[in-house]
PDB file of N, CA and C in Angstrom:
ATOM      1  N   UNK A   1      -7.674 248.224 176.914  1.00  0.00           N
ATOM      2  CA  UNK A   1      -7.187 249.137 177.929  1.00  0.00           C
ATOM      3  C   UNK A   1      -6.136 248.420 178.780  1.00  0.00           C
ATOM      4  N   UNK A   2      -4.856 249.175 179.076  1.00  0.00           N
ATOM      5  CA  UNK A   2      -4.099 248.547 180.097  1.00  0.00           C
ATOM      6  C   UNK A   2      -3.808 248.812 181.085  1.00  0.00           C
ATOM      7  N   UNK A   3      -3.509 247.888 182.113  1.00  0.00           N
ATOM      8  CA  UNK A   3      -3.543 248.403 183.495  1.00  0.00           C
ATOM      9  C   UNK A   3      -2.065 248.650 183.707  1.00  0.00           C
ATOM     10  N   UNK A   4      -2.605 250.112 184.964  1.00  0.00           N
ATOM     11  CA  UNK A   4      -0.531 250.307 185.040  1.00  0.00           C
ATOM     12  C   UNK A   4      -0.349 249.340 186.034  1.00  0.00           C
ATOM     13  N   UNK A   5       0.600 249.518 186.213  1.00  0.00           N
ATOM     14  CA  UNK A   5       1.802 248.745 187.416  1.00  0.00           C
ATOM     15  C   UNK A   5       0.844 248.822 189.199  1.00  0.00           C
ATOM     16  N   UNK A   6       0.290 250.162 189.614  1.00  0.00           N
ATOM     17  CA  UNK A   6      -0.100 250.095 190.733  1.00  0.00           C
ATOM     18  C   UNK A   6      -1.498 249.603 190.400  1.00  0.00           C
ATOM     19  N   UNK A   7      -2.050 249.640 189.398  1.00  0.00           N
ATOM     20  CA  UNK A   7      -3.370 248.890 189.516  1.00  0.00           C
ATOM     21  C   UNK A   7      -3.144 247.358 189.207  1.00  0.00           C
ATOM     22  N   UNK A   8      -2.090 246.773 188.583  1.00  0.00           N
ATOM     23  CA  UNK A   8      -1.866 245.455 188.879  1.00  0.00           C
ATOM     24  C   UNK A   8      -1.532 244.695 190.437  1.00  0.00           C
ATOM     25  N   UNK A   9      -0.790 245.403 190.714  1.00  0.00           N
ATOM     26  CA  UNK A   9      -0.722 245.281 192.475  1.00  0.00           C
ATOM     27  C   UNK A   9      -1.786 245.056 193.042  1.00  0.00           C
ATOM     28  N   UNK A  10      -2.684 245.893 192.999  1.00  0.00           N
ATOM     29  CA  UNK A  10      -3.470 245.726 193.247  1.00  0.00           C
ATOM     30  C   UNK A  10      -4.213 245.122 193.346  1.00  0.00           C
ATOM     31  N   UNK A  11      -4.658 244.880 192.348  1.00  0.00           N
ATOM     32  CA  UNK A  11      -5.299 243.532 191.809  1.00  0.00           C
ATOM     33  C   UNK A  11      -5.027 241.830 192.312  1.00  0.00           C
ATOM     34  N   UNK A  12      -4.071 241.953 191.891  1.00  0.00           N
ATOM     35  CA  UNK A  12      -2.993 240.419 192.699  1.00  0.00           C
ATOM     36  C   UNK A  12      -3.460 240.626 194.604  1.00  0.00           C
ATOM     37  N   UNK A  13      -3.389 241.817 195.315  1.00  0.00           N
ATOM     38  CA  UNK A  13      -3.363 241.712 196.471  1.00  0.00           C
ATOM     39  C   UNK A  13      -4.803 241.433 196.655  1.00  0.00           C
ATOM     40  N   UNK A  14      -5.808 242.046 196.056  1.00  0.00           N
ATOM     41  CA  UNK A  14      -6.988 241.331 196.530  1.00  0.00           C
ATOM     42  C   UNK A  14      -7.560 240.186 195.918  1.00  0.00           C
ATOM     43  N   UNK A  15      -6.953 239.416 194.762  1.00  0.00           N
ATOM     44  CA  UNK A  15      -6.877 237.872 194.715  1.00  0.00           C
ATOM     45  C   UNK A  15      -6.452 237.367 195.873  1.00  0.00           C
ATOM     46  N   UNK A  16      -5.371 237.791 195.775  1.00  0.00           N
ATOM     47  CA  UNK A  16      -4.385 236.835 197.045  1.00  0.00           C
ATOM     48  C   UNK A  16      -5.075 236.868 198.679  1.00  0.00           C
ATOM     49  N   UNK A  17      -5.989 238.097 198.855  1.00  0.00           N
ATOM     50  CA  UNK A  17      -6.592 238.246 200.189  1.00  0.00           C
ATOM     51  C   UNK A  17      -8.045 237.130 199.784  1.00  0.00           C
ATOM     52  N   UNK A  18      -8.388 236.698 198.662  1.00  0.00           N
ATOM     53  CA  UNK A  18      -9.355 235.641 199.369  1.00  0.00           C
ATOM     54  C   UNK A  18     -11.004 235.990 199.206  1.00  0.00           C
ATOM     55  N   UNK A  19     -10.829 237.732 199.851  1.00  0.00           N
ATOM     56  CA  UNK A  19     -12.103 238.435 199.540  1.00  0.00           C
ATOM     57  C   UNK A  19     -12.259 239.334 198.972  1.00  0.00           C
ATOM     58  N   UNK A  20     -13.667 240.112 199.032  1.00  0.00           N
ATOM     59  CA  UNK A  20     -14.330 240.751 198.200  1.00  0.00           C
ATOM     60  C   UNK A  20     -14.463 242.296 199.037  1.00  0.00           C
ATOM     61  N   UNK A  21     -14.635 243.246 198.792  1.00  0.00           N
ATOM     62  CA  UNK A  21     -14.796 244.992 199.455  1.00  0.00           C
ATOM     63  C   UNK A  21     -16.279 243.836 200.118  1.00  0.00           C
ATOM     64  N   UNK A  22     -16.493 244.554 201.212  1.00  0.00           N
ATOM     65  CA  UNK A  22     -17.754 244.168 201.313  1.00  0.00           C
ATOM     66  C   UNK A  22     -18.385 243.018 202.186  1.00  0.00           C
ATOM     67  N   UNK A  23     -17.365 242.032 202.015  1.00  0.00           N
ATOM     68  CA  UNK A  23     -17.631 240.506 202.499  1.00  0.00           C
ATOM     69  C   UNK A  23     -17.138 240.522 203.820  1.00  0.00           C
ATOM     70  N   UNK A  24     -17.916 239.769 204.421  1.00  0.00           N
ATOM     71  CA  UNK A  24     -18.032 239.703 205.888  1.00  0.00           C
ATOM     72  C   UNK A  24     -17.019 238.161 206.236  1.00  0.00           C
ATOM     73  N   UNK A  25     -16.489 238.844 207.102  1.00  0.00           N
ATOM     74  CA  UNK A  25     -14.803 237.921 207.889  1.00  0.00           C
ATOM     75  C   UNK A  25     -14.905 237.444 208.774  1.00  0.00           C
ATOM     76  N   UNK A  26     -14.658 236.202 209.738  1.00  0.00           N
ATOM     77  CA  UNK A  26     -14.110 235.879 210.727  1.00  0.00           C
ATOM     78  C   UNK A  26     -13.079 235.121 211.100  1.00  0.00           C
ATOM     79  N   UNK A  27     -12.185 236.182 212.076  1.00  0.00           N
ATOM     80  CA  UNK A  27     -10.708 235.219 212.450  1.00  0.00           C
ATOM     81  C   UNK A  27     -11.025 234.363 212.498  1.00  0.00           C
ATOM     82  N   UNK A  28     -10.128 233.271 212.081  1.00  0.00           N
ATOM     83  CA  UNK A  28      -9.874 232.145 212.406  1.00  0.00           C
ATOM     84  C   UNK A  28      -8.831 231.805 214.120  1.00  0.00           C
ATOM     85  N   UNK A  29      -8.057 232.853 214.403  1.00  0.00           N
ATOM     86  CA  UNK A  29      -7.313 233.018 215.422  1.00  0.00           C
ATOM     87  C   UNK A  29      -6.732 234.248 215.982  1.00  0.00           C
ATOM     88  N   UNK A  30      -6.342 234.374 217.266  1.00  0.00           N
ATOM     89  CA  UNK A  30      -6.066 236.044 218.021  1.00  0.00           C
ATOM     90  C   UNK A  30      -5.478 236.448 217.330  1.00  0.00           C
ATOM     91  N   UNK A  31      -5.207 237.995 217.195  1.00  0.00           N
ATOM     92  CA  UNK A  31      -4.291 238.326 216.450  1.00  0.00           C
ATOM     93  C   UNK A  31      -4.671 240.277 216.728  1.00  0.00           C
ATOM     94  N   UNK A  32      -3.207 240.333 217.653  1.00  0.00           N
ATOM     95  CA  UNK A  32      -2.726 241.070 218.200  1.00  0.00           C
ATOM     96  C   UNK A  32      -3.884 241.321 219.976  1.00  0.00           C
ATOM     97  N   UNK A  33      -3.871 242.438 220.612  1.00  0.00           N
ATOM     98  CA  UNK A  33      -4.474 243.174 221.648  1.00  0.00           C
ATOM     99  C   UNK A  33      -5.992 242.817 221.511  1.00  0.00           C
ATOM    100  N   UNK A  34      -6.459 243.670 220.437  1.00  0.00           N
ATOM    101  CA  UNK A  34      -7.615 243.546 220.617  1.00  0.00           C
ATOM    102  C   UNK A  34      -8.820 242.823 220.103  1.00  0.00           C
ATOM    103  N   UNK A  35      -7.786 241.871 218.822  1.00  0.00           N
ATOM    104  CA  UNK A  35      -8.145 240.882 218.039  1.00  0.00           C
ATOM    105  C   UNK A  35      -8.642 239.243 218.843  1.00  0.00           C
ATOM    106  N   UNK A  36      -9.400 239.110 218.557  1.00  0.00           N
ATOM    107  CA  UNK A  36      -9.684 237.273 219.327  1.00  0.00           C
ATOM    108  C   UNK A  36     -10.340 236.436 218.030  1.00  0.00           C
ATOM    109  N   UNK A  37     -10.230 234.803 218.152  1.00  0.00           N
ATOM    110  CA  UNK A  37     -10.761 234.276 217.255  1.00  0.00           C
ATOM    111  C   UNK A  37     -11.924 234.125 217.180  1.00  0.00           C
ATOM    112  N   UNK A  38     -12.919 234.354 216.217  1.00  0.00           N
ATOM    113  CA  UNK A  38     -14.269 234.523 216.071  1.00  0.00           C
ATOM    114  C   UNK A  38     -14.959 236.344 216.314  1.00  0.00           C
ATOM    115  N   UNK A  39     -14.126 236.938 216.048  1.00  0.00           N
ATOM    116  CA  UNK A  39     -14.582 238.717 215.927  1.00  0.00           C
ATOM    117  C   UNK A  39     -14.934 238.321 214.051  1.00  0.00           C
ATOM    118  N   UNK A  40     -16.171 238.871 214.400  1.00  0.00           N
ATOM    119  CA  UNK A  40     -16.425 239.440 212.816  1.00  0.00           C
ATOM    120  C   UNK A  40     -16.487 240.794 212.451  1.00  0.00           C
ATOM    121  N   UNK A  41     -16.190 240.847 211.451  1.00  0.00           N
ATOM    122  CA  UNK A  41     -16.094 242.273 210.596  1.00  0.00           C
ATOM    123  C   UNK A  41     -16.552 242.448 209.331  1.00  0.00           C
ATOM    124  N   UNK A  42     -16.613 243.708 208.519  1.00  0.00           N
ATOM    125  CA  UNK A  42     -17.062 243.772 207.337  1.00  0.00           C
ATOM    126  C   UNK A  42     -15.581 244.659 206.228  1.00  0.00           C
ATOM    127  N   UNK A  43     -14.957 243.381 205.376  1.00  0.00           N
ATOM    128  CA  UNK A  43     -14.240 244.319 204.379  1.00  0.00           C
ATOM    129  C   UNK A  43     -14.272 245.719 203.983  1.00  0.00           C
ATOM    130  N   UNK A  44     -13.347 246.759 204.275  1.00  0.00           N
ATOM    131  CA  UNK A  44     -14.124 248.287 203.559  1.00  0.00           C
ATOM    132  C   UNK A  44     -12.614 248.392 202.635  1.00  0.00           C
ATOM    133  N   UNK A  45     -11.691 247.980 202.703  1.00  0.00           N
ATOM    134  CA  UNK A  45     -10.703 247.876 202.086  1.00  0.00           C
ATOM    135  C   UNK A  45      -9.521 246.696 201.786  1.00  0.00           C
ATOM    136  N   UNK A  46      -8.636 246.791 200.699  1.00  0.00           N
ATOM    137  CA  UNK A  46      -7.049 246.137 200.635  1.00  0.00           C
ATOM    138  C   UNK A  46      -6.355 246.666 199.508  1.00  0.00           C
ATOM    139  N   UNK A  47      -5.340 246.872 200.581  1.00  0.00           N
ATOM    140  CA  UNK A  47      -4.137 247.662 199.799  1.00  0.00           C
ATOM    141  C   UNK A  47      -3.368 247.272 199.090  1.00  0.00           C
ATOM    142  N   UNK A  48      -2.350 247.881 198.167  1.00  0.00           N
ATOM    143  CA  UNK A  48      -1.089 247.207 197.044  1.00  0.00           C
ATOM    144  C   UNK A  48      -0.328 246.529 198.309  1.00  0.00           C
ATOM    145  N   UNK A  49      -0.443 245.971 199.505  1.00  0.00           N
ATOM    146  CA  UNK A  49       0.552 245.249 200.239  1.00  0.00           C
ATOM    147  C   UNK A  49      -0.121 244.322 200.756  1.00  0.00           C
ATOM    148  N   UNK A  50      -1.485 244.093 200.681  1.00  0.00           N
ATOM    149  CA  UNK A  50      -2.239 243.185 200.850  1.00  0.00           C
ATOM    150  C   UNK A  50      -3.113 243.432 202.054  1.00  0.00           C
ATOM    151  N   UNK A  51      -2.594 244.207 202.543  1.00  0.00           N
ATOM    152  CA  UNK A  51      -3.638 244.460 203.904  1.00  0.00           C
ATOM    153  C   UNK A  51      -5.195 244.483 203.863  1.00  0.00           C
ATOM    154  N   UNK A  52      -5.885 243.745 205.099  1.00  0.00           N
ATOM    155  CA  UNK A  52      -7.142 244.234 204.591  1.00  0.00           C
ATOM    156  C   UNK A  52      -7.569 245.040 205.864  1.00  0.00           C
ATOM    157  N   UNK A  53      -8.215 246.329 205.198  1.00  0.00           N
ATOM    158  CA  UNK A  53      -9.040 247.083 206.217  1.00  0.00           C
ATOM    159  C   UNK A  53     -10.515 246.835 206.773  1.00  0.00           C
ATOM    160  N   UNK A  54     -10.936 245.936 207.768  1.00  0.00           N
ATOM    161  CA  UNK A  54     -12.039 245.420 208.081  1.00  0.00           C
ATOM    162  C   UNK A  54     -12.462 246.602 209.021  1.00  0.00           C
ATOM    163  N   UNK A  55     -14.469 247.152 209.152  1.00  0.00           N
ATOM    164  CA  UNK A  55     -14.863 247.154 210.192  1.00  0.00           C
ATOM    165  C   UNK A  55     -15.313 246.536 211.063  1.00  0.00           C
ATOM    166  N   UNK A  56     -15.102 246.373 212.332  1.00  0.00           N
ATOM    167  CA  UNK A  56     -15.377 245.130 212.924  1.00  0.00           C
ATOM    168  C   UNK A  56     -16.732 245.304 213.758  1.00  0.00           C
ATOM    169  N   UNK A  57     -17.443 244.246 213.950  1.00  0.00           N
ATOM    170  CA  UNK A  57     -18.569 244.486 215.006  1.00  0.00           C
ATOM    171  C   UNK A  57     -18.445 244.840 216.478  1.00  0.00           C
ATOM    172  N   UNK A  58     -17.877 244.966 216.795  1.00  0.00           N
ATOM    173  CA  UNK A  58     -17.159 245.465 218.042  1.00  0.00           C
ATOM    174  C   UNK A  58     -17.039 246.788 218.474  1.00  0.00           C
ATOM    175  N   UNK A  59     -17.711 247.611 217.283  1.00  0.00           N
ATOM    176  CA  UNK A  59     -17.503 249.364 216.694  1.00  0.00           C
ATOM    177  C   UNK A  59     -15.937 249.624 216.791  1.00  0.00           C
ATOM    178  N   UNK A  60     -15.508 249.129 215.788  1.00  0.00           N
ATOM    179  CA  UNK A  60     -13.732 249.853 215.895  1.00  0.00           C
ATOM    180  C   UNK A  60     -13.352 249.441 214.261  1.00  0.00           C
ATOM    181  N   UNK A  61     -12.228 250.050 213.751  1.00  0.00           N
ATOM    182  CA  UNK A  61     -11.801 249.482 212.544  1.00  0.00           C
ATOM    183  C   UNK A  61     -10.398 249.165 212.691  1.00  0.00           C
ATOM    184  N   UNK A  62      -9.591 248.030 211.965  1.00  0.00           N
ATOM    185  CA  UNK A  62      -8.155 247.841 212.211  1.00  0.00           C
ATOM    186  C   UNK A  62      -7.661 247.304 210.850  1.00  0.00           C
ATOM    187  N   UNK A  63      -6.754 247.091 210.220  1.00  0.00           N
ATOM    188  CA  UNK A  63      -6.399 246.778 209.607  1.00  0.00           C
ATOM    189  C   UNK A  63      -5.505 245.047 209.813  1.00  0.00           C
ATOM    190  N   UNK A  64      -5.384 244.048 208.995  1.00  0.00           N
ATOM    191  CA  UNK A  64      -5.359 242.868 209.308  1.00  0.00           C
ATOM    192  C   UNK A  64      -4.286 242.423 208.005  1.00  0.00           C
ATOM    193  N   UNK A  65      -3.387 241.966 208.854  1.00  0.00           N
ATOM    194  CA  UNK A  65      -2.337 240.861 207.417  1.00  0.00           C
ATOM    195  C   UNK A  65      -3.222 239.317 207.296  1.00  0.00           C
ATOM    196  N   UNK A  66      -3.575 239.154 206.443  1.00  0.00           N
ATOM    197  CA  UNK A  66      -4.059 237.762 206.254  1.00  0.00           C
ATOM    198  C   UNK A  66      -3.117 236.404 206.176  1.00  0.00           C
ATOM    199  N   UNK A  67      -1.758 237.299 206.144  1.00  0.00           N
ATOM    200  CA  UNK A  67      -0.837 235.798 206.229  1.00  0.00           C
ATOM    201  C   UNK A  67      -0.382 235.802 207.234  1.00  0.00           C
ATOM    202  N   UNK A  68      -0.536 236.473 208.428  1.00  0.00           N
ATOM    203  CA  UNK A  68      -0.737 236.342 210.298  1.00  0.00           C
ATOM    204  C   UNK A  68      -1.657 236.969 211.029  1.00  0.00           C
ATOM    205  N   UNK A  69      -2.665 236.575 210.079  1.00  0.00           N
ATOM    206  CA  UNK A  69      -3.782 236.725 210.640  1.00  0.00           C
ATOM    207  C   UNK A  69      -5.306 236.220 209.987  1.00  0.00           C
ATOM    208  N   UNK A  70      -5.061 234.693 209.907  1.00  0.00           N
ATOM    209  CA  UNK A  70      -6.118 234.012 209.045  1.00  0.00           C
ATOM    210  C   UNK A  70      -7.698 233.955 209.120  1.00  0.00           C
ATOM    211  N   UNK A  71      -8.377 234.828 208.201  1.00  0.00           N
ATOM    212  CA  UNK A  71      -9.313 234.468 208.717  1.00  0.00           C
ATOM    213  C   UNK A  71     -10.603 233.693 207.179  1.00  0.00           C
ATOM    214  N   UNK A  72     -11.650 233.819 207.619  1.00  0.00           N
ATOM    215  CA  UNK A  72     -12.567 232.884 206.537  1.00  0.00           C
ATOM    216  C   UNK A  72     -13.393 234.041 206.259  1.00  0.00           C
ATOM    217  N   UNK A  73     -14.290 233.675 205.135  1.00  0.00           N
ATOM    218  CA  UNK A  73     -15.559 235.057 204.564  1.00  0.00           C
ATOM    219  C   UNK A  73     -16.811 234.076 204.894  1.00  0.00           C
ATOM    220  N   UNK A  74     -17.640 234.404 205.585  1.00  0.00           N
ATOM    221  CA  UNK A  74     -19.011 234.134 205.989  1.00  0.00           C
ATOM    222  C   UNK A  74     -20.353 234.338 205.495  1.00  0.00           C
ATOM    223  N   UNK A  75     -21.139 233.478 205.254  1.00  0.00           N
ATOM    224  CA  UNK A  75     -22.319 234.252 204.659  1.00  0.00           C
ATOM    225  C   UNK A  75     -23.004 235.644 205.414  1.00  0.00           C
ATOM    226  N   UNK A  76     -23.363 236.676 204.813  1.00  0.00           N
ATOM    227  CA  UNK A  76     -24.066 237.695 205.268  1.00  0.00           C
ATOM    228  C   UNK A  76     -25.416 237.560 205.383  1.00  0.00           C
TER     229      UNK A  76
END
């Protein structure tokens, strides 16, 4: 079976993000308003541009660039 073009993107962007749907995050550093270092969250998404969509413990959801906005995956 072959993959098209947007499911390769895909693919590459959530290599390149590090984690897994699911896996639990914490910044490594602020990043933006309401972001601070050490907010954890839980992966619910990442897009063909790499973004990842975290919910965060904080009750809010935001979306996060991982290449200005570094963070690590934590045990759950």
């Amino acid at each position: 079976m072959q993959m098209d073009a947007i499911g390769a993107r895909l693919l590459a962007a959530r290599i390149a993000a590090g984690v897994r749907i699911g896996s639990v995050i914490e910044l490594q550093s602020d990043s933006g308003v309401e972001l601070r270092a050490g907010d954890r969250g839980v992966v619910r998404g990442i897009d063909v541009g790499g973004t990842v969509d975290v919910e965060w413990e904080r009750g809010f959801s935001r979306a996060i660039d991982p290449r200005s906005a570094p963070f690590r995956a934590v045990a759950a």
